[in-house]
PDB file of N, CA and C in Angstrom:
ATOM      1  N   UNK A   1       4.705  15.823 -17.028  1.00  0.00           N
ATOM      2  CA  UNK A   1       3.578  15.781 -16.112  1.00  0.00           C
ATOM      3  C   UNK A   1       3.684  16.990 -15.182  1.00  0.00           C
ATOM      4  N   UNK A   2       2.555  17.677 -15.087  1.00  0.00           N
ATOM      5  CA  UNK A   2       2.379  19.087 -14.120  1.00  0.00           C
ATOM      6  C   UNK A   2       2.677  18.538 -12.606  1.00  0.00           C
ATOM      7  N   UNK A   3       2.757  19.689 -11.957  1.00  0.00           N
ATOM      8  CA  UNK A   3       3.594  19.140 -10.940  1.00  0.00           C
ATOM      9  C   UNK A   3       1.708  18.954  -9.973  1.00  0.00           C
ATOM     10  N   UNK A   4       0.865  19.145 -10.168  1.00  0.00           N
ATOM     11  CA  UNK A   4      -0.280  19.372  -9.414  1.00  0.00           C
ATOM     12  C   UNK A   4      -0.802  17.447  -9.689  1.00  0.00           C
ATOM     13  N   UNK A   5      -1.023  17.080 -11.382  1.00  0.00           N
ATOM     14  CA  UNK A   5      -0.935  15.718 -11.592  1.00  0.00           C
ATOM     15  C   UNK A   5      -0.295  15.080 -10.701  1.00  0.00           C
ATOM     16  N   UNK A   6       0.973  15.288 -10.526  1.00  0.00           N
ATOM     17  CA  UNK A   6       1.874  14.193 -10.061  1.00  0.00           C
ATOM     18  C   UNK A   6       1.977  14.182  -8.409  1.00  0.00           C
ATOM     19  N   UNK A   7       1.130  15.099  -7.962  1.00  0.00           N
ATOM     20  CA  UNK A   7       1.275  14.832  -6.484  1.00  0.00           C
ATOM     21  C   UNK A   7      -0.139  14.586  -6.248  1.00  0.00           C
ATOM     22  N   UNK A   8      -1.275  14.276  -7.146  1.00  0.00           N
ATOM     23  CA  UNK A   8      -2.046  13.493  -6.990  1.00  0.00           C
ATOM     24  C   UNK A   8      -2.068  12.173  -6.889  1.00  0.00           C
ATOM     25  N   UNK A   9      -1.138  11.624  -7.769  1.00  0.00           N
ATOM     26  CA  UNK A   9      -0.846  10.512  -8.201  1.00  0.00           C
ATOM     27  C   UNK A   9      -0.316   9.781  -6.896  1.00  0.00           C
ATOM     28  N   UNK A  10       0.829  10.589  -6.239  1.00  0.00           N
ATOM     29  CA  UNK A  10       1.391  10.425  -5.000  1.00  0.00           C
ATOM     30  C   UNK A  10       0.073  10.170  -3.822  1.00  0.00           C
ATOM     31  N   UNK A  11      -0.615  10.876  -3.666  1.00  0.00           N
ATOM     32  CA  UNK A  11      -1.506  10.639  -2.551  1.00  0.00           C
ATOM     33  C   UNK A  11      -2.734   9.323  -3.387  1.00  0.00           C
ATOM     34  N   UNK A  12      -2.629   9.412  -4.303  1.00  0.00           N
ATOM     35  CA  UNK A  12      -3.844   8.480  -4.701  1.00  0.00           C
ATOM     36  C   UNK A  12      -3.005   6.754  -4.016  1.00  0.00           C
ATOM     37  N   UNK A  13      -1.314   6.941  -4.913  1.00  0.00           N
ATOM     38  CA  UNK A  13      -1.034   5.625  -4.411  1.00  0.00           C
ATOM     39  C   UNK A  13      -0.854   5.700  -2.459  1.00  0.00           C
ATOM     40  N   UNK A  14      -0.619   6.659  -2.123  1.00  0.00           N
ATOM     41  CA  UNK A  14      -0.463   6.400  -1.024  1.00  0.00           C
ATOM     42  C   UNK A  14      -1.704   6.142  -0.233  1.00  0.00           C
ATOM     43  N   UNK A  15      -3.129   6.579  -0.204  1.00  0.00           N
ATOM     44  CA  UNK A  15      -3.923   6.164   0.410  1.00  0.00           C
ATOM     45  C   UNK A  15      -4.121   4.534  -0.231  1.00  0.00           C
ATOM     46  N   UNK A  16      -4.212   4.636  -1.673  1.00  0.00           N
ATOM     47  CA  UNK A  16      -4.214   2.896  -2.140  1.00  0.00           C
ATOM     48  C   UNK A  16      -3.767   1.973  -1.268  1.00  0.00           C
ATOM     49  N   UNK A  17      -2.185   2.076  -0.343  1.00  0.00           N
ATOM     50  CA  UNK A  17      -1.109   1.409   0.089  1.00  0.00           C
ATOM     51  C   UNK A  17      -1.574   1.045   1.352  1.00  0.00           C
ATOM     52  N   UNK A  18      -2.680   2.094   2.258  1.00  0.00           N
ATOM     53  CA  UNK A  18      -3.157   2.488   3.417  1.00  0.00           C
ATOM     54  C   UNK A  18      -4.363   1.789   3.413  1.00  0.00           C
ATOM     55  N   UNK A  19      -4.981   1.792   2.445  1.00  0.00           N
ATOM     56  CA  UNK A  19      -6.476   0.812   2.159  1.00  0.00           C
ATOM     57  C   UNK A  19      -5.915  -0.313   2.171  1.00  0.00           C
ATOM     58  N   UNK A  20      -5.126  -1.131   1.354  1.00  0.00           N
ATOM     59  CA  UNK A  20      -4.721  -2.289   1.220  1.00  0.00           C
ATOM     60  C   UNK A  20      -3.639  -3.271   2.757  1.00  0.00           C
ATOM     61  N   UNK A  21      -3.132  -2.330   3.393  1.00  0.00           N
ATOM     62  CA  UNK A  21      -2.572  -2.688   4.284  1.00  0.00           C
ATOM     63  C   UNK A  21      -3.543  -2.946   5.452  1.00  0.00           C
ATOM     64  N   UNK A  22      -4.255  -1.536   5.328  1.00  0.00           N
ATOM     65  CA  UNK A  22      -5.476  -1.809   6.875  1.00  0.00           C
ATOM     66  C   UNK A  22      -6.730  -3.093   5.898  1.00  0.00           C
ATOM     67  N   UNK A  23      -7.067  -3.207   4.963  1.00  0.00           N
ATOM     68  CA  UNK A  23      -7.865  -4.161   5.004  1.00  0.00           C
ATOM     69  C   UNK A  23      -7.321  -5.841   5.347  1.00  0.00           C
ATOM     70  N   UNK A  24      -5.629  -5.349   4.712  1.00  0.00           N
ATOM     71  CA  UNK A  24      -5.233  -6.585   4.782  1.00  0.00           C
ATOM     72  C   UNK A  24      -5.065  -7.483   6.057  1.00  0.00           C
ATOM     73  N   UNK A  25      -4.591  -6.309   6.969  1.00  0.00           N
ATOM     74  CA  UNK A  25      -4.744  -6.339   8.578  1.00  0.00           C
ATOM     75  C   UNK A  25      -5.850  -7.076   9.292  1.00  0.00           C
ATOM     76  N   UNK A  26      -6.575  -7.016   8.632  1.00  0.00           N
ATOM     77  CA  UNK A  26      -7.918  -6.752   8.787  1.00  0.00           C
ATOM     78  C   UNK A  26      -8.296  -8.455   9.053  1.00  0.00           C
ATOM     79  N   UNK A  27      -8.056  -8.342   7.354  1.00  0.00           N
ATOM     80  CA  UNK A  27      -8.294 -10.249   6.847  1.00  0.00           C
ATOM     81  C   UNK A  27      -7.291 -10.968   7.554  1.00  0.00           C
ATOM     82  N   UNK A  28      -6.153 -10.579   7.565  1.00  0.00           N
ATOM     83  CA  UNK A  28      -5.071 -11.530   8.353  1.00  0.00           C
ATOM     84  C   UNK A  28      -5.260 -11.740  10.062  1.00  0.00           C
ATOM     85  N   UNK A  29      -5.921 -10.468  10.764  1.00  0.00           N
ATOM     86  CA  UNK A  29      -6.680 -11.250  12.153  1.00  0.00           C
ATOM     87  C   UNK A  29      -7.489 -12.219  12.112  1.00  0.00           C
ATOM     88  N   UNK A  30      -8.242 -11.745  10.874  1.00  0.00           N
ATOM     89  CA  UNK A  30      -9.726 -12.481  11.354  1.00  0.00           C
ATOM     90  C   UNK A  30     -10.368 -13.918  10.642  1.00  0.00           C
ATOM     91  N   UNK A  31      -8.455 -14.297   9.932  1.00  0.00           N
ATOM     92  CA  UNK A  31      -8.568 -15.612   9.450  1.00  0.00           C
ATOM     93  C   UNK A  31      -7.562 -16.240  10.611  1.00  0.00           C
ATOM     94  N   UNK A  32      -6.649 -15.968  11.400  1.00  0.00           N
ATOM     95  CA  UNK A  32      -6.246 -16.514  12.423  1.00  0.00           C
ATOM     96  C   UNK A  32      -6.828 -16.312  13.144  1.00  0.00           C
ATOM     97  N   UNK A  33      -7.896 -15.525  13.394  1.00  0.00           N
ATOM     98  CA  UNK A  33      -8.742 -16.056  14.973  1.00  0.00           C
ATOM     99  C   UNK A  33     -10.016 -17.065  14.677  1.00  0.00           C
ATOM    100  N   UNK A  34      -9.881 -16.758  13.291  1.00  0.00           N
ATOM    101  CA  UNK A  34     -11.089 -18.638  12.303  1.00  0.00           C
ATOM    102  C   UNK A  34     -10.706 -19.936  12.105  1.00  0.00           C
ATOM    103  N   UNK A  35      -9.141 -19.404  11.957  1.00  0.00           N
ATOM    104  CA  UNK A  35      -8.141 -20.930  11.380  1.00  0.00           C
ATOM    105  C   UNK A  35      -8.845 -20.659  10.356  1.00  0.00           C
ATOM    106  N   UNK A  36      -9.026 -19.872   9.067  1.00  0.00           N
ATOM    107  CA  UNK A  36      -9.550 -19.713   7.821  1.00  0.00           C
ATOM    108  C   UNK A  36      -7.730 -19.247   7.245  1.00  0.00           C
ATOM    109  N   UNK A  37      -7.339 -20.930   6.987  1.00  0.00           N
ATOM    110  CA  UNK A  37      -6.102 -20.252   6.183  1.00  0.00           C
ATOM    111  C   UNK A  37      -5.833 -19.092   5.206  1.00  0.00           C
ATOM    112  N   UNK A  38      -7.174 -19.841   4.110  1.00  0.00           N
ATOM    113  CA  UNK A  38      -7.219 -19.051   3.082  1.00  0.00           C
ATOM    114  C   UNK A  38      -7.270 -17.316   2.868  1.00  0.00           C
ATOM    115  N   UNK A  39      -7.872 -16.825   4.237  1.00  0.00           N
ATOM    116  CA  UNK A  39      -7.943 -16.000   4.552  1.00  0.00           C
ATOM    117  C   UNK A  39      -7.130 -14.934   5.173  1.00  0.00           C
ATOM    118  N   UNK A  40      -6.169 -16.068   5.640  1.00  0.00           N
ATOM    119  CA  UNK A  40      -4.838 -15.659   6.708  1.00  0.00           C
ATOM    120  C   UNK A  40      -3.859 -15.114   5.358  1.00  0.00           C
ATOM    121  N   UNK A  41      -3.680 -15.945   4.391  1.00  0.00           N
ATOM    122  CA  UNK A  41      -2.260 -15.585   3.344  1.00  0.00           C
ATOM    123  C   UNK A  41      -3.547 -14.944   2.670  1.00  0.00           C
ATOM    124  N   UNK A  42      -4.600 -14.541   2.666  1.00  0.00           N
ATOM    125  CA  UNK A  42      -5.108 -13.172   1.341  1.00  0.00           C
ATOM    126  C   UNK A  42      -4.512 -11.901   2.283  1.00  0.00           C
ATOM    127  N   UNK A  43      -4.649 -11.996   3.232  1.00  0.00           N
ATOM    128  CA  UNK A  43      -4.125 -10.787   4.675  1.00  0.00           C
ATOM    129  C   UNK A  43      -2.971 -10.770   4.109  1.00  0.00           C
ATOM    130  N   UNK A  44      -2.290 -11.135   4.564  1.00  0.00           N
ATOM    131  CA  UNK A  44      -0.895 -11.069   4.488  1.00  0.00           C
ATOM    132  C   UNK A  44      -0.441 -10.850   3.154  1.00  0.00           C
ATOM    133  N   UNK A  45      -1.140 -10.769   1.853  1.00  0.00           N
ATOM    134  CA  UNK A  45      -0.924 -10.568   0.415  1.00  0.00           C
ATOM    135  C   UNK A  45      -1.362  -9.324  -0.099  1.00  0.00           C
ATOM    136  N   UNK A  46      -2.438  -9.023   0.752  1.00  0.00           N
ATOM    137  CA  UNK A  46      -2.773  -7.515   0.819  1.00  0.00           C
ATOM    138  C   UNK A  46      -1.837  -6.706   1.669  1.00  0.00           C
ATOM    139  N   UNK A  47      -1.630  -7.058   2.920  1.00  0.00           N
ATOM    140  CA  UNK A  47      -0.489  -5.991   3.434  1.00  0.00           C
ATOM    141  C   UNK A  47       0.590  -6.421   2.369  1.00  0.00           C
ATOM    142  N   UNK A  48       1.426  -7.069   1.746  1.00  0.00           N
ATOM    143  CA  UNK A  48       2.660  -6.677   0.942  1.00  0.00           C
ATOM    144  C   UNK A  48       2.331  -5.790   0.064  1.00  0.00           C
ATOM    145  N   UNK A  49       0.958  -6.147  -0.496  1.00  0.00           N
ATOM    146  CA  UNK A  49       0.603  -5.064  -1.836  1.00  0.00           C
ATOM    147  C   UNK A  49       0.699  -3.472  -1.300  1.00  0.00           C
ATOM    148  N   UNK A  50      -0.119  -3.183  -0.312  1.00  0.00           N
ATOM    149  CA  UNK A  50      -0.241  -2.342   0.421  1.00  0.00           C
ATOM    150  C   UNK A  50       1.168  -1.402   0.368  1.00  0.00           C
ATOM    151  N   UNK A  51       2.391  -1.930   1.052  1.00  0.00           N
ATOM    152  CA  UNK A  51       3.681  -1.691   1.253  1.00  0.00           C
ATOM    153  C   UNK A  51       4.203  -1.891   0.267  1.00  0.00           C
ATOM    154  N   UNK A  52       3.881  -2.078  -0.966  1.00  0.00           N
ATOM    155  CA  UNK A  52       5.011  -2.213  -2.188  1.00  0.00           C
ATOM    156  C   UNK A  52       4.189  -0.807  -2.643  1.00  0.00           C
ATOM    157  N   UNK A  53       3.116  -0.235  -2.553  1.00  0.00           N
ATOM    158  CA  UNK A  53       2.328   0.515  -3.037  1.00  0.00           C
ATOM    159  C   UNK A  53       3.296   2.347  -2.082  1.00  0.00           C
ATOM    160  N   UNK A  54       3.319   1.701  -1.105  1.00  0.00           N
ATOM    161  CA  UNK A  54       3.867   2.789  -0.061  1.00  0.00           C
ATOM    162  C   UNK A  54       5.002   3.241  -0.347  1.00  0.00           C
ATOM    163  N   UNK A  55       6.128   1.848  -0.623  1.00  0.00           N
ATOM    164  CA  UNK A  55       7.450   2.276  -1.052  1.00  0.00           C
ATOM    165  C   UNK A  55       7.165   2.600  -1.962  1.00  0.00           C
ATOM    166  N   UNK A  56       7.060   2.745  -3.410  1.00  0.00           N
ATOM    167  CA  UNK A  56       7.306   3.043  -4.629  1.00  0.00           C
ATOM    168  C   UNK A  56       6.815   4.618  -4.707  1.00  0.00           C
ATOM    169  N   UNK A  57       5.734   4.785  -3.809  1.00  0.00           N
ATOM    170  CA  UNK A  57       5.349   6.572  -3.462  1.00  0.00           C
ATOM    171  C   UNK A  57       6.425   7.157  -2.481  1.00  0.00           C
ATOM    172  N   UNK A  58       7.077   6.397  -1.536  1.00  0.00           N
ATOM    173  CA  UNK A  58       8.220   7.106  -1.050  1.00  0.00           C
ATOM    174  C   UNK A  58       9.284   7.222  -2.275  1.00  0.00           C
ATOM    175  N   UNK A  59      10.046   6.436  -2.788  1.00  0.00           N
ATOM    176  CA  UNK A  59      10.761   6.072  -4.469  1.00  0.00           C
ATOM    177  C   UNK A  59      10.557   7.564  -4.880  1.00  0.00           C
ATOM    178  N   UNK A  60       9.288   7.325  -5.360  1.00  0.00           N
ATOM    179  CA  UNK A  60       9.287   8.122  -6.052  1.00  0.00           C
ATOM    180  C   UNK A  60       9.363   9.788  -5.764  1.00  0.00           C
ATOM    181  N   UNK A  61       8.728   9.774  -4.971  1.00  0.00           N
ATOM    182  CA  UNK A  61       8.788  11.497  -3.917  1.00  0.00           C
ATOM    183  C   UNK A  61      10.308  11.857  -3.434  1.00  0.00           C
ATOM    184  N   UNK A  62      11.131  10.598  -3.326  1.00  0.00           N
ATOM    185  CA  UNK A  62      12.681  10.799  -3.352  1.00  0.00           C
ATOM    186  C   UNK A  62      13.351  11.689  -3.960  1.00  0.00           C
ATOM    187  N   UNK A  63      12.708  10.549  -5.442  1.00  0.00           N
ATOM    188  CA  UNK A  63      13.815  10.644  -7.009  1.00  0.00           C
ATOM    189  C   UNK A  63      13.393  12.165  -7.086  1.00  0.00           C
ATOM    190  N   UNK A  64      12.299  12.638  -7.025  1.00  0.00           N
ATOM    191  CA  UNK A  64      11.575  13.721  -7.276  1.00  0.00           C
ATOM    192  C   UNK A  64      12.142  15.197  -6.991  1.00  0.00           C
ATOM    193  N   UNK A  65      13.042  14.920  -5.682  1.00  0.00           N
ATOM    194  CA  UNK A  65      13.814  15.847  -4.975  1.00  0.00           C
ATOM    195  C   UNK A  65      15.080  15.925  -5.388  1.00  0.00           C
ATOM    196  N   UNK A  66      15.091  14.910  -5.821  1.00  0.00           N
ATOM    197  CA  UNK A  66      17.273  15.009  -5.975  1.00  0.00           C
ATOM    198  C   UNK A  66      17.534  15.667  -7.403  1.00  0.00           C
ATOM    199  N   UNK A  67      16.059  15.955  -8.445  1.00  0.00           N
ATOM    200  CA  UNK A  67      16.360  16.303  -9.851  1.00  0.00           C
ATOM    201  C   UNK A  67      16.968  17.607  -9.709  1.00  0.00           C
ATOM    202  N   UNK A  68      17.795  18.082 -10.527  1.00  0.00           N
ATOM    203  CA  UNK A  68      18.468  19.451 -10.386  1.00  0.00           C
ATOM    204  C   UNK A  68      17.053  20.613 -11.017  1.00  0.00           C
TER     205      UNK A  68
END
């Protein structure tokens, strides 16, 4: 993979991680200020996605550096 691909890839997941966290944010206020449980754990399921999305673009931008 060209190195121009792969640092697309990097910013694509990283804004992904940034969408998913701020929407999740989002849903997780505004089902605890409803008492809309259902709404409260979709929040809170989107921010993990969000942050599993974030780490794996840090991961990877790591591994990326240490190759000889």
């Amino acid at each position: 993979m060209n190195v121009s691909t792969d640092t697309a890839w990097l910013f694509i997941k990283k804004m992904a991680g940034l969408a998913f966290a701020f929407v999740g944010m989002l849903l997780a206020a505004h089902g605890g200020a409803t008492d809309q449980t259902w709404e409260l754990w979709l929040g809170v399921l989107l921010i993990a996605v969000g942050a599993v999305f974030l780490i794996l673009k840090i991961m990877r931008r790591n591994a990326a550096q240490t190759e000889p």
